[in-house]
C-alpha atoms as a PDB file:
ATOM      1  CA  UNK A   1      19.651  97.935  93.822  1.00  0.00           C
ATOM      2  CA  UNK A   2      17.641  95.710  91.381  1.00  0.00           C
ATOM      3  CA  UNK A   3      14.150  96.595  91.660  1.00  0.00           C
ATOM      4  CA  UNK A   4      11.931  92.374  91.992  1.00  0.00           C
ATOM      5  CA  UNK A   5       8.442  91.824  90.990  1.00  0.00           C
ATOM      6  CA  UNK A   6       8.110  91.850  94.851  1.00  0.00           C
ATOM      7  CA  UNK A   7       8.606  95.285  95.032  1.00  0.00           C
ATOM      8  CA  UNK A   8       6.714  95.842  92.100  1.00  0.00           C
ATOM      9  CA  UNK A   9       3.561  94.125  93.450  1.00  0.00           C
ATOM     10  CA  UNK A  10       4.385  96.220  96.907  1.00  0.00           C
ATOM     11  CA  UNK A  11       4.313 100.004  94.983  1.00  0.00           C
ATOM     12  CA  UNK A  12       1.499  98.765  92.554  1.00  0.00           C
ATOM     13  CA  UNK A  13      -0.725  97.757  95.730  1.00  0.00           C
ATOM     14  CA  UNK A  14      -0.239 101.614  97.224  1.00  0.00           C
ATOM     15  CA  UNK A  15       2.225  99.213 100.429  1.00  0.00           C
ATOM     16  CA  UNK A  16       5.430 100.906 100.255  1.00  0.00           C
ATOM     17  CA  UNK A  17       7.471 100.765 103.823  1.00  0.00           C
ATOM     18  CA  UNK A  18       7.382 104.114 104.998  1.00  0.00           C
ATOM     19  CA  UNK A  19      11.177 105.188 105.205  1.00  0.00           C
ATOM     20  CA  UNK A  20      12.477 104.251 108.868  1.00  0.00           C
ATOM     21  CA  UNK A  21       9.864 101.382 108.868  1.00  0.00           C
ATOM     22  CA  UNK A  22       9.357  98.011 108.070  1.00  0.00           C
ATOM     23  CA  UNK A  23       7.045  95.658 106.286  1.00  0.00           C
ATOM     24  CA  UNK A  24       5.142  95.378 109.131  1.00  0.00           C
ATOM     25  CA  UNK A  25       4.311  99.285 108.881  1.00  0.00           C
ATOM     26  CA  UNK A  26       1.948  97.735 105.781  1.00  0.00           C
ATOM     27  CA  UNK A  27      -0.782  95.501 104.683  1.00  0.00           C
ATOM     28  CA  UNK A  28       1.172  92.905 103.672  1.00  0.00           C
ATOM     29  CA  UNK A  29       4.414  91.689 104.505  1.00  0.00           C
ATOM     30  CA  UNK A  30       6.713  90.240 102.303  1.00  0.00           C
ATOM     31  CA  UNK A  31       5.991  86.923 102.777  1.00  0.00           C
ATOM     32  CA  UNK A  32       2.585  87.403 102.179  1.00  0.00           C
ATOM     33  CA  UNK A  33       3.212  89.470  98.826  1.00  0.00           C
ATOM     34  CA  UNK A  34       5.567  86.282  97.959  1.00  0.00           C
ATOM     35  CA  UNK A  35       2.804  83.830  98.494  1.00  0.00           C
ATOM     36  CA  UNK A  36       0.509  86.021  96.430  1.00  0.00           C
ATOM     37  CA  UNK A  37       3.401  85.511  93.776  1.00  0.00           C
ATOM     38  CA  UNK A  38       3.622  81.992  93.735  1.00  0.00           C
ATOM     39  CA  UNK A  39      -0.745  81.861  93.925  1.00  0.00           C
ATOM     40  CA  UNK A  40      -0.368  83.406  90.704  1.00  0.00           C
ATOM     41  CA  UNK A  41       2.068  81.187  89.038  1.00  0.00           C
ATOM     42  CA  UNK A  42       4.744  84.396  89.223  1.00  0.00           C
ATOM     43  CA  UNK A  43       1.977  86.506  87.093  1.00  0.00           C
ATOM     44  CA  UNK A  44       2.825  90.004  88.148  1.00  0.00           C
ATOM     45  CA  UNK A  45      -0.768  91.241  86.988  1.00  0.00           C
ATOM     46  CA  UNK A  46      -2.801  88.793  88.549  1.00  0.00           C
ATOM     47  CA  UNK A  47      -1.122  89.083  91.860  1.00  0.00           C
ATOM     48  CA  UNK A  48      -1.647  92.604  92.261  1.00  0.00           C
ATOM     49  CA  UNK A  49      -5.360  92.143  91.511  1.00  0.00           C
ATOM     50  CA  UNK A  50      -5.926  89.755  93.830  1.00  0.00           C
ATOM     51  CA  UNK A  51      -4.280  91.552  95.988  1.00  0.00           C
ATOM     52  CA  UNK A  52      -6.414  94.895  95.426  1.00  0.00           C
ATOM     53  CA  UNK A  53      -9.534  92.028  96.547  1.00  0.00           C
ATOM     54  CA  UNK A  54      -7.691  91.370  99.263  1.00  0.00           C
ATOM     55  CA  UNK A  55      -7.870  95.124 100.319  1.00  0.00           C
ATOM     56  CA  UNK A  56     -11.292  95.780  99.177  1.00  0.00           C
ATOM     57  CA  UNK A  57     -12.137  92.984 101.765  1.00  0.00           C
ATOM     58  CA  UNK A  58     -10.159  94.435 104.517  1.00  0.00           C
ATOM     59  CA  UNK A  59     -12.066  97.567 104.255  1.00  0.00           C
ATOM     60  CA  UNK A  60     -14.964  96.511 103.912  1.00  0.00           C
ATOM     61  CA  UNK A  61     -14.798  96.053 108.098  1.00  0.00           C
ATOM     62  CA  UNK A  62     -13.890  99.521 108.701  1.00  0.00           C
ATOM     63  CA  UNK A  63     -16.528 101.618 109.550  1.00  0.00           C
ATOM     64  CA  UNK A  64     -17.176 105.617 109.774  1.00  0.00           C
ATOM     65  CA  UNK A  65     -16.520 107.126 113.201  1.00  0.00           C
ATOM     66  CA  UNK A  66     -17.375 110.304 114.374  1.00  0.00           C
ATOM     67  CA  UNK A  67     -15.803 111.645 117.841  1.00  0.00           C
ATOM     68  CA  UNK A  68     -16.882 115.745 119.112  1.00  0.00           C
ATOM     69  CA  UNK A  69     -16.176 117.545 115.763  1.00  0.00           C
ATOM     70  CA  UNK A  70     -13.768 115.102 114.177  1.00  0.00           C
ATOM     71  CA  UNK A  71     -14.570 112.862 111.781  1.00  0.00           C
ATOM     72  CA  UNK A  72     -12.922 109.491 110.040  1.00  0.00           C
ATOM     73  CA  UNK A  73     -14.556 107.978 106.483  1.00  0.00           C
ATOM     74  CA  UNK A  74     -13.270 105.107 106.909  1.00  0.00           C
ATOM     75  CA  UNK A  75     -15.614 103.469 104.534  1.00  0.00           C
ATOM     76  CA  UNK A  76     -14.585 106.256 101.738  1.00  0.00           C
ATOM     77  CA  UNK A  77     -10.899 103.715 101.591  1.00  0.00           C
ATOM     78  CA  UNK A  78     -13.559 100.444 100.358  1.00  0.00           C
ATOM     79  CA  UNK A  79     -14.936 102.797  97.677  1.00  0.00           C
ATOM     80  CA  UNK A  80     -11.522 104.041  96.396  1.00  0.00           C
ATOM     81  CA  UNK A  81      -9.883 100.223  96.475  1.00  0.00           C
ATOM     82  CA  UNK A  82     -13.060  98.950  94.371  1.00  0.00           C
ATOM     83  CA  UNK A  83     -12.577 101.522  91.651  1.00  0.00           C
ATOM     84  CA  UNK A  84      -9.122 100.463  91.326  1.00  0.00           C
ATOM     85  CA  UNK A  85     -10.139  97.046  91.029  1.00  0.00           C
ATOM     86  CA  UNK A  86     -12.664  97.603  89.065  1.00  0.00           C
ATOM     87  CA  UNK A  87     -10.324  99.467  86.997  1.00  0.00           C
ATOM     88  CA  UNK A  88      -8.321  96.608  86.768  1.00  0.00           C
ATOM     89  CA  UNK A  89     -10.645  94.144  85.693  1.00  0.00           C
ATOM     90  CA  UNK A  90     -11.594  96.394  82.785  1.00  0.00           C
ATOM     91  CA  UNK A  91      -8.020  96.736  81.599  1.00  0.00           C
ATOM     92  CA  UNK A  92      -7.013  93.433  82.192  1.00  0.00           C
ATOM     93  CA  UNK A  93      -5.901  91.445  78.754  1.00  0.00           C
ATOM     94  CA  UNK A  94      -8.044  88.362  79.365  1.00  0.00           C
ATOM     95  CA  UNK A  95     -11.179  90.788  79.824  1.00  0.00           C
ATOM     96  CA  UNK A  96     -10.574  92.325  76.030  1.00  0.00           C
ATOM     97  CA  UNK A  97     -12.492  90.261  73.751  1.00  0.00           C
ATOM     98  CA  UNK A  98     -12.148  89.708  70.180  1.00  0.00           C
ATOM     99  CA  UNK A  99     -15.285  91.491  68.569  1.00  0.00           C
ATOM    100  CA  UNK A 100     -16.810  89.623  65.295  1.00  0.00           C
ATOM    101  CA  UNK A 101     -19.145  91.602  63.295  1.00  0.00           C
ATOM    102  CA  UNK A 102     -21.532  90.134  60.966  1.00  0.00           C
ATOM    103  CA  UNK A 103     -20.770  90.485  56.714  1.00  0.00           C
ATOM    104  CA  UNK A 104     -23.690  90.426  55.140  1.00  0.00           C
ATOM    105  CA  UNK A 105     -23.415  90.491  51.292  1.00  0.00           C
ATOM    106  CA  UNK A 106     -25.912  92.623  48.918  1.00  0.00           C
END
């Protein structure tokens, strides 16, 4: 089976289809990952950070619950999606900048 950038984006956004399931067991369907594709001009890398904003976003309307004794951080998923974006951004190729130091001659 030949492995598409779809299914790339899917396992680099943490959405695989849990086995006996179906896209709709996930964030995003396939359509949806396809759209964030074609967004992105077919760039692999800039489709899966947009799609880890897309997630930070989602979260970002969960919120902590606390029933008897048990007890859901739901807000803990925000935190861990915005260091992976944030990760990201600081790898990402167009955020490395050429550094130019200054010659001075004695």
């Amino acid at each position: 089976m030949e492995v598409t950038d779809l299914d790339r984006l899917r396992d680099r956004l943490g959405e695989r289809i849990p086995d006996g399931g179906s896209e709709a067991d996930t964030m995003f369907t396939n359509h949806q990952l396809s759209d964030l594709l074609d967004r992105n001009d077919g760039d692999l890398e800039a489709a899966i950070f947009e799609g880890w904003q897309i997630k930070v976003a989602e979260f970002s309307n969960l919120v902590d619950t606390t029933e008897g004794t048990s007890k859901r951080s739901m807000g803990d998923l925000r935190s861990q999606a915005q260091a992976i974006l944030d990760e990201l951004r600081d790898s990402s190729p167009t955020n490395r900048r050429t550094r130019i130091h200054t010659l001075r001659r004695n």
